[in-house]
N, C-alpha and C. Protein backbone atom coordinates (compact mmCIF):
# COMPACT_ATOMS: atom_id res chain seq x y z
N UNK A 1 25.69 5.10 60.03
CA UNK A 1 26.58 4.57 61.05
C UNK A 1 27.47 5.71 61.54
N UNK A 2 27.35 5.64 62.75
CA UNK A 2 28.56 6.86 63.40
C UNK A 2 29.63 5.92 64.06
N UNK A 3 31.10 6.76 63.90
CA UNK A 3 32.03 6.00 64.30
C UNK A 3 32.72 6.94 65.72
N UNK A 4 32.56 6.07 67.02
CA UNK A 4 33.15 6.93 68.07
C UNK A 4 34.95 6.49 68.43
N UNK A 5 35.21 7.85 68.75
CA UNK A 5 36.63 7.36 68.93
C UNK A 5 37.08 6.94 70.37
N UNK A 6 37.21 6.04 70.64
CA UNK A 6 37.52 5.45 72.09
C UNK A 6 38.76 5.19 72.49
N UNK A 7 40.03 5.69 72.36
CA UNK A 7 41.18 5.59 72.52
C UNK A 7 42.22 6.03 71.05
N UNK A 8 43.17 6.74 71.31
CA UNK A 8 44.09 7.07 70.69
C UNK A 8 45.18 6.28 70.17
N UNK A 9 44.85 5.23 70.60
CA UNK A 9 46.29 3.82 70.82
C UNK A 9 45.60 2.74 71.63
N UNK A 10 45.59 1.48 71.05
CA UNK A 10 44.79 0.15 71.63
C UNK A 10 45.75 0.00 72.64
N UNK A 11 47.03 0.20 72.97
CA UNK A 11 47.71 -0.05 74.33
C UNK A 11 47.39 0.80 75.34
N UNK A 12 46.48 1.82 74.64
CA UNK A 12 45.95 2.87 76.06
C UNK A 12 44.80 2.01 76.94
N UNK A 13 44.41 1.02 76.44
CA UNK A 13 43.13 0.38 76.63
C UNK A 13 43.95 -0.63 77.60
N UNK A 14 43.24 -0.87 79.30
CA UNK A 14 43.84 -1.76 80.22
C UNK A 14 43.09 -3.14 79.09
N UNK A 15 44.02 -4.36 78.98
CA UNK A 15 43.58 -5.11 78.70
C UNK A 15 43.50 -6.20 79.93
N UNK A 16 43.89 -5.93 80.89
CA UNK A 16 44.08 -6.71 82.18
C UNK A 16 45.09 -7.97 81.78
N UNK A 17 44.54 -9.67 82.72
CA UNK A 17 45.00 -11.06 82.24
C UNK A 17 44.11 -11.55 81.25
N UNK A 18 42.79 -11.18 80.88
CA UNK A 18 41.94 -11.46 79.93
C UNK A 18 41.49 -11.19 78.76
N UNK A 19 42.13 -10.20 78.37
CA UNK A 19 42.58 -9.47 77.17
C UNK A 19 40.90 -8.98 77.16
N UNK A 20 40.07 -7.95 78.01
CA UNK A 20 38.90 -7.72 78.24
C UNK A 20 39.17 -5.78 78.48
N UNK A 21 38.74 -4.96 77.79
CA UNK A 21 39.04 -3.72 78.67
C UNK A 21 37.42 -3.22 78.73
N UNK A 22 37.78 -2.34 79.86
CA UNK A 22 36.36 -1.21 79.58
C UNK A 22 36.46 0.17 78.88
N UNK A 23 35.43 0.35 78.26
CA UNK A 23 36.22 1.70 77.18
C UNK A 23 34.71 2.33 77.39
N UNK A 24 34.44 3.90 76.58
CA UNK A 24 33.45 4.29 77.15
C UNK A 24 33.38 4.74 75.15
N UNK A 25 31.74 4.65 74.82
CA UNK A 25 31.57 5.13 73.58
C UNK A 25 30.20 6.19 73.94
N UNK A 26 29.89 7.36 73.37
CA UNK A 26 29.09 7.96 73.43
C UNK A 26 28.54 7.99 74.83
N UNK A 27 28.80 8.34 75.88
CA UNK A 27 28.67 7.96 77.33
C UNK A 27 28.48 6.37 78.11
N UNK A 28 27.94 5.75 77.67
CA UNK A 28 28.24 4.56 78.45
C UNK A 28 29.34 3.73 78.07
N UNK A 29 29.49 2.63 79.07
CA UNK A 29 30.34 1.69 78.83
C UNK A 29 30.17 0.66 78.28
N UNK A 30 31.54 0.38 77.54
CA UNK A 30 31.13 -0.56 76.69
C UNK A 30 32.47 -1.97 77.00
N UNK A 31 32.58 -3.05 75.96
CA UNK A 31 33.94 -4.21 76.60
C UNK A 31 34.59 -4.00 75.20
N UNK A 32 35.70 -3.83 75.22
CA UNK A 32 36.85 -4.12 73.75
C UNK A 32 38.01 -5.45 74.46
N UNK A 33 37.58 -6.20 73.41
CA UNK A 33 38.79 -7.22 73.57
C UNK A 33 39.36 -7.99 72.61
N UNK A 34 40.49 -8.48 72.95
CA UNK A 34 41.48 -9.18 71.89
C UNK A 34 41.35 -10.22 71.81
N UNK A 35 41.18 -11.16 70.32
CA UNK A 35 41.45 -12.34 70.28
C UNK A 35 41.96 -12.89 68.78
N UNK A 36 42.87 -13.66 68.86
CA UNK A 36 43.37 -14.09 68.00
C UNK A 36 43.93 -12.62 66.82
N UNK A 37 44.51 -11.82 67.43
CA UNK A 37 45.02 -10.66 66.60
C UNK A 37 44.01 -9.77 65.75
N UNK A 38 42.51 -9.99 66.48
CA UNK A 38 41.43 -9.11 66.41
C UNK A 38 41.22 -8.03 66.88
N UNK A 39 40.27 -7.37 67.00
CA UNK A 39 39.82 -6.35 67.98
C UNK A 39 37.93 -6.59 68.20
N UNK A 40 37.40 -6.90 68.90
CA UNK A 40 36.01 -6.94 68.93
C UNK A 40 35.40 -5.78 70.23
N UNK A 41 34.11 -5.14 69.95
CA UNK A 41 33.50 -4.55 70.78
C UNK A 41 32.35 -5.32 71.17
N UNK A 42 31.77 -5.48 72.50
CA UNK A 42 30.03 -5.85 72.36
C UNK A 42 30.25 -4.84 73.98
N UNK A 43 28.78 -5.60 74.47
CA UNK A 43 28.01 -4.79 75.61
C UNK A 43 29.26 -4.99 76.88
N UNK A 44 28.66 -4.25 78.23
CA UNK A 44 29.29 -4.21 79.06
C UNK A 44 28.88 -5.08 79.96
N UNK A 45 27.26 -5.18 79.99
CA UNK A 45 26.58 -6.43 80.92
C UNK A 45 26.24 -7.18 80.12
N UNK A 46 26.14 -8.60 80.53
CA UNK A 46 25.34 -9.58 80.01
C UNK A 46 23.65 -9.78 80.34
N UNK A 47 23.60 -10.07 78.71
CA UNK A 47 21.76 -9.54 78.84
C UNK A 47 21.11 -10.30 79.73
N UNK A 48 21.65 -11.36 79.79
CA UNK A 48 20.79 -12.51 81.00
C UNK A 48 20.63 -11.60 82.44
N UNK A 49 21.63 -11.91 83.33
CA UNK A 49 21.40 -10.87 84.88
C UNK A 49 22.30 -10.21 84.98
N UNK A 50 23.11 -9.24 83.67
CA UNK A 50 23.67 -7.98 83.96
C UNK A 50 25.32 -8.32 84.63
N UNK A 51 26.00 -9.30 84.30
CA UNK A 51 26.99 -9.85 84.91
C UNK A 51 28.02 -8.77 84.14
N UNK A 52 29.17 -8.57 84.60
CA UNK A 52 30.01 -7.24 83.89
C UNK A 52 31.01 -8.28 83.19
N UNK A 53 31.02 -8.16 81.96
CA UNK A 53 31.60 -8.74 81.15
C UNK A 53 32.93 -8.58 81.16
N UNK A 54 33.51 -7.65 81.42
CA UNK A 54 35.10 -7.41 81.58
C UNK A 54 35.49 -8.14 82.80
N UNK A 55 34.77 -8.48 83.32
CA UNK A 55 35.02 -9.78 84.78
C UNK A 55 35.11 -10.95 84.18
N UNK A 56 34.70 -11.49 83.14
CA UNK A 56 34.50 -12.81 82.59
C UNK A 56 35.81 -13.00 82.05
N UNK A 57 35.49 -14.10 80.87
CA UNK A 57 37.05 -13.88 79.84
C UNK A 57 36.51 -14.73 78.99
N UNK A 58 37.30 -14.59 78.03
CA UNK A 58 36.93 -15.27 76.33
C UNK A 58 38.02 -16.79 76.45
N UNK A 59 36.96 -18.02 75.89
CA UNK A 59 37.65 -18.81 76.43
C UNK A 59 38.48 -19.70 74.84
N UNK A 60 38.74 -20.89 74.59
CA UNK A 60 39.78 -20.73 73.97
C UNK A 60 38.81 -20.44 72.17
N UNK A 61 37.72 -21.06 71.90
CA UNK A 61 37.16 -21.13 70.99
C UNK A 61 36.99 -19.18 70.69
N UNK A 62 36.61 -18.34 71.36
CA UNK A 62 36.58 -17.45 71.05
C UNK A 62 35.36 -17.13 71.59
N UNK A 63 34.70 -17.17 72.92
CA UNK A 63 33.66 -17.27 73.40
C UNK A 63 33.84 -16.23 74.45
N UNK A 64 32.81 -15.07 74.74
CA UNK A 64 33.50 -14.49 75.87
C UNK A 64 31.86 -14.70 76.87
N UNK A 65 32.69 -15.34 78.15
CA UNK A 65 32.02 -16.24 79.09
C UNK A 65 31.46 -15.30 80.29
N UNK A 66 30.64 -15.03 80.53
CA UNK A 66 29.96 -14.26 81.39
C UNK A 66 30.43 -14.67 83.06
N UNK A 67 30.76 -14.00 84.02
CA UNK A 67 31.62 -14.16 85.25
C UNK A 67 30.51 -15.00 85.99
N UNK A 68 29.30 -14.19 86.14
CA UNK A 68 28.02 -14.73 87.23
C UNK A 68 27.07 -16.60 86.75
N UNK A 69 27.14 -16.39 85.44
CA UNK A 69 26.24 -17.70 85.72
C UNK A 69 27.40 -18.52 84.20
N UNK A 70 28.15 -18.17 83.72
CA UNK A 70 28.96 -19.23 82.50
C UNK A 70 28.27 -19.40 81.48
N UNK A 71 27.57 -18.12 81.00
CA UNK A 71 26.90 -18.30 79.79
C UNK A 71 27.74 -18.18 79.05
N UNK A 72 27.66 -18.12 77.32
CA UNK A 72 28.63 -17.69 76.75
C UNK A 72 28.39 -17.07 75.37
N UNK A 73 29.15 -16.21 75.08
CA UNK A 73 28.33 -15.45 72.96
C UNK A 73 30.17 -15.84 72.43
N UNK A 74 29.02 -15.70 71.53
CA UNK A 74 30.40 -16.15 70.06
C UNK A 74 30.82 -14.53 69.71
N UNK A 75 31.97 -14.23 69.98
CA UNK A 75 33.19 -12.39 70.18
C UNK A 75 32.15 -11.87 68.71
N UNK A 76 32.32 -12.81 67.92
CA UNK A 76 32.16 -12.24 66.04
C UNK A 76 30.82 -12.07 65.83
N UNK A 77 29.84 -12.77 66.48
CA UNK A 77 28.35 -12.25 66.33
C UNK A 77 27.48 -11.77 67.65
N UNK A 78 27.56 -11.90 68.57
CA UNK A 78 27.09 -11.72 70.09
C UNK A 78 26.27 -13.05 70.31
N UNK A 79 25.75 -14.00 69.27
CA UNK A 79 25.15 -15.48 69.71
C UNK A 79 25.29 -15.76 70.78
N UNK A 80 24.41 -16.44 71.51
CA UNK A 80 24.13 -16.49 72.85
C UNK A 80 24.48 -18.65 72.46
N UNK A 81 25.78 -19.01 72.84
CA UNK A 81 26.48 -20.50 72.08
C UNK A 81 25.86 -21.26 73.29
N UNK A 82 25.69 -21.26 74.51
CA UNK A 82 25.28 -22.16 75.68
C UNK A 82 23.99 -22.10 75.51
N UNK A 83 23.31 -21.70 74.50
CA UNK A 83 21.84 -22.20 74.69
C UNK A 83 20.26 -21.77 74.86
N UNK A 84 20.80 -20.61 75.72
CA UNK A 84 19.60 -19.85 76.68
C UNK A 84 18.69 -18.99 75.72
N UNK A 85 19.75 -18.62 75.23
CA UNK A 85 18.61 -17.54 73.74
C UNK A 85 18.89 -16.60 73.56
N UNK A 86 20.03 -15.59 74.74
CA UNK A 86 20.04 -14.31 74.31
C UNK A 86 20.99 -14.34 73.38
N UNK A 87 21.49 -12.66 73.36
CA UNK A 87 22.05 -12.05 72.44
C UNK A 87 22.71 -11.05 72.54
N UNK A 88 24.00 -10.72 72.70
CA UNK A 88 24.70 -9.90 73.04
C UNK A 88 25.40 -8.58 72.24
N UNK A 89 24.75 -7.81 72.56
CA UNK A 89 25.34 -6.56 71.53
C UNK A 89 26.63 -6.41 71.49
N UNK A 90 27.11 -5.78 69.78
CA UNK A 90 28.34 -5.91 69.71
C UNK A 90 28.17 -4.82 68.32
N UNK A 91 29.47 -4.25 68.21
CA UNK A 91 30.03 -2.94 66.92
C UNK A 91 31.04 -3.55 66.51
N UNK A 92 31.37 -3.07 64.75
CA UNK A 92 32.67 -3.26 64.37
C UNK A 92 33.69 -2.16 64.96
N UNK A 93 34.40 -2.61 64.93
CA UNK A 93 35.88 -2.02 65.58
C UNK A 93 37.00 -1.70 64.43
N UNK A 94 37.82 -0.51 64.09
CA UNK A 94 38.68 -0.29 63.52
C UNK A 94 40.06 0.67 64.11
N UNK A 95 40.89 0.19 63.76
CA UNK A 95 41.92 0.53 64.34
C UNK A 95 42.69 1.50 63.05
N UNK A 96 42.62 2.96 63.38
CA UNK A 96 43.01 3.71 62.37
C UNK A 96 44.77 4.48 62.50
N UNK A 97 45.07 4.80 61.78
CA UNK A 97 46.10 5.95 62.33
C UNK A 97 45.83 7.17 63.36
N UNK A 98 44.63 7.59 63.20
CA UNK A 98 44.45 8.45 64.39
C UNK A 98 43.29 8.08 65.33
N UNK A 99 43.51 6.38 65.35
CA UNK A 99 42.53 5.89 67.18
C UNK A 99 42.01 4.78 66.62
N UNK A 100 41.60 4.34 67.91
CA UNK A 100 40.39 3.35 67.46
C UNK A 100 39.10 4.14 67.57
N UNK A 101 38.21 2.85 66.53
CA UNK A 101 36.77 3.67 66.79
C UNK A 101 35.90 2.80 66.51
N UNK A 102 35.13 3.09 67.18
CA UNK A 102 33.89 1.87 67.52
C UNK A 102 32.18 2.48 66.68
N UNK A 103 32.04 1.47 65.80
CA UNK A 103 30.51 2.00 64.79
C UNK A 103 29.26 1.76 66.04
N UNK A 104 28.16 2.65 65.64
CA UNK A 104 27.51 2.77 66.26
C UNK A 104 26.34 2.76 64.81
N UNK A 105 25.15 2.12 64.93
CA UNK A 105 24.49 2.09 63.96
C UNK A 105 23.50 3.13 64.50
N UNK A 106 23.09 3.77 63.54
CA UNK A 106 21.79 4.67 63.71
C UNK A 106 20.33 4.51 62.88
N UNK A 107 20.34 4.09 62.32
CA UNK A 107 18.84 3.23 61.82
C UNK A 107 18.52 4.46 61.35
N UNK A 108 17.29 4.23 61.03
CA UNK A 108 16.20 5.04 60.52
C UNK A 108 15.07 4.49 60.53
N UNK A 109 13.64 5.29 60.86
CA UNK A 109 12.29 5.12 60.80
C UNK A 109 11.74 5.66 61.72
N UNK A 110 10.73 4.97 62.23
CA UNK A 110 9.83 6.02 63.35
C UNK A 110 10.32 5.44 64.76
N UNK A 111 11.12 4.50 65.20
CA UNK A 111 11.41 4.50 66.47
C UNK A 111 13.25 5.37 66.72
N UNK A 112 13.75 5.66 66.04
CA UNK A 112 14.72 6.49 65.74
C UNK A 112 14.54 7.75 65.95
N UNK A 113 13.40 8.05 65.31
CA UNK A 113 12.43 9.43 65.58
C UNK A 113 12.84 9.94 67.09
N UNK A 114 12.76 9.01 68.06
CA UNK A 114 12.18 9.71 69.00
C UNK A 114 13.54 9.43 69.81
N UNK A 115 14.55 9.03 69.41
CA UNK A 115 16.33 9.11 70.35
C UNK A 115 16.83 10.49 70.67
């Protein structure tokens, strides 16, 4: 597991009205958001048609709701809770004395091989 550092201070992070930011890990973008005195990371689009997740918002159960069609994943596993089937990528998040930082898993075997 590699851990990237994506901010120096979680108040550096716009959280907007939706407590949703965009943060960048290892070049792309990724969503960090707050709930219930958490910190969670997952993807930036939603796997269904690519809807930008920092447009959406997490609704009261802890669901963060996709802007374009109201799908929705559970913040703590990426579960796809409305039904459809997907699955939304997501990292643990830690908040250290010197930053936050977001895990990145690196596997091992022969499709690893070739990253």
């Amino acid at each position: 597991m590699i851990w990237h550092k994506i901010a120096d201070f979680l108040n550096e992070l716009d959280f907007s009205g939706n407590n949703i930011a965009v943060a960048e890990m290892n070049g792309r973008k990724i969503c960090i958001a707050k709930f219930k005195e958490r910190v969670f990371a997952f993807a930036y689009k939603c796997p269904h048609a690519g809807g930008i997740l920092a447009e959406g918002y997490i609704d009261v159960l802890g669901n963060i709701v996709c802007p374009l069609h109201r799908y929705k994943y559970d913040i703590k596993n990426g579960r796809n809770i409305s039904g459809e089937g997907y699955y939304l990528k997501h990292w643990a998040v830690e908040i250290r004395e010197d930053g936050v930082f977001v895990a990145e898993e690196t596997g091992s075997g022969f499709f690893n091989f070739f990253r």
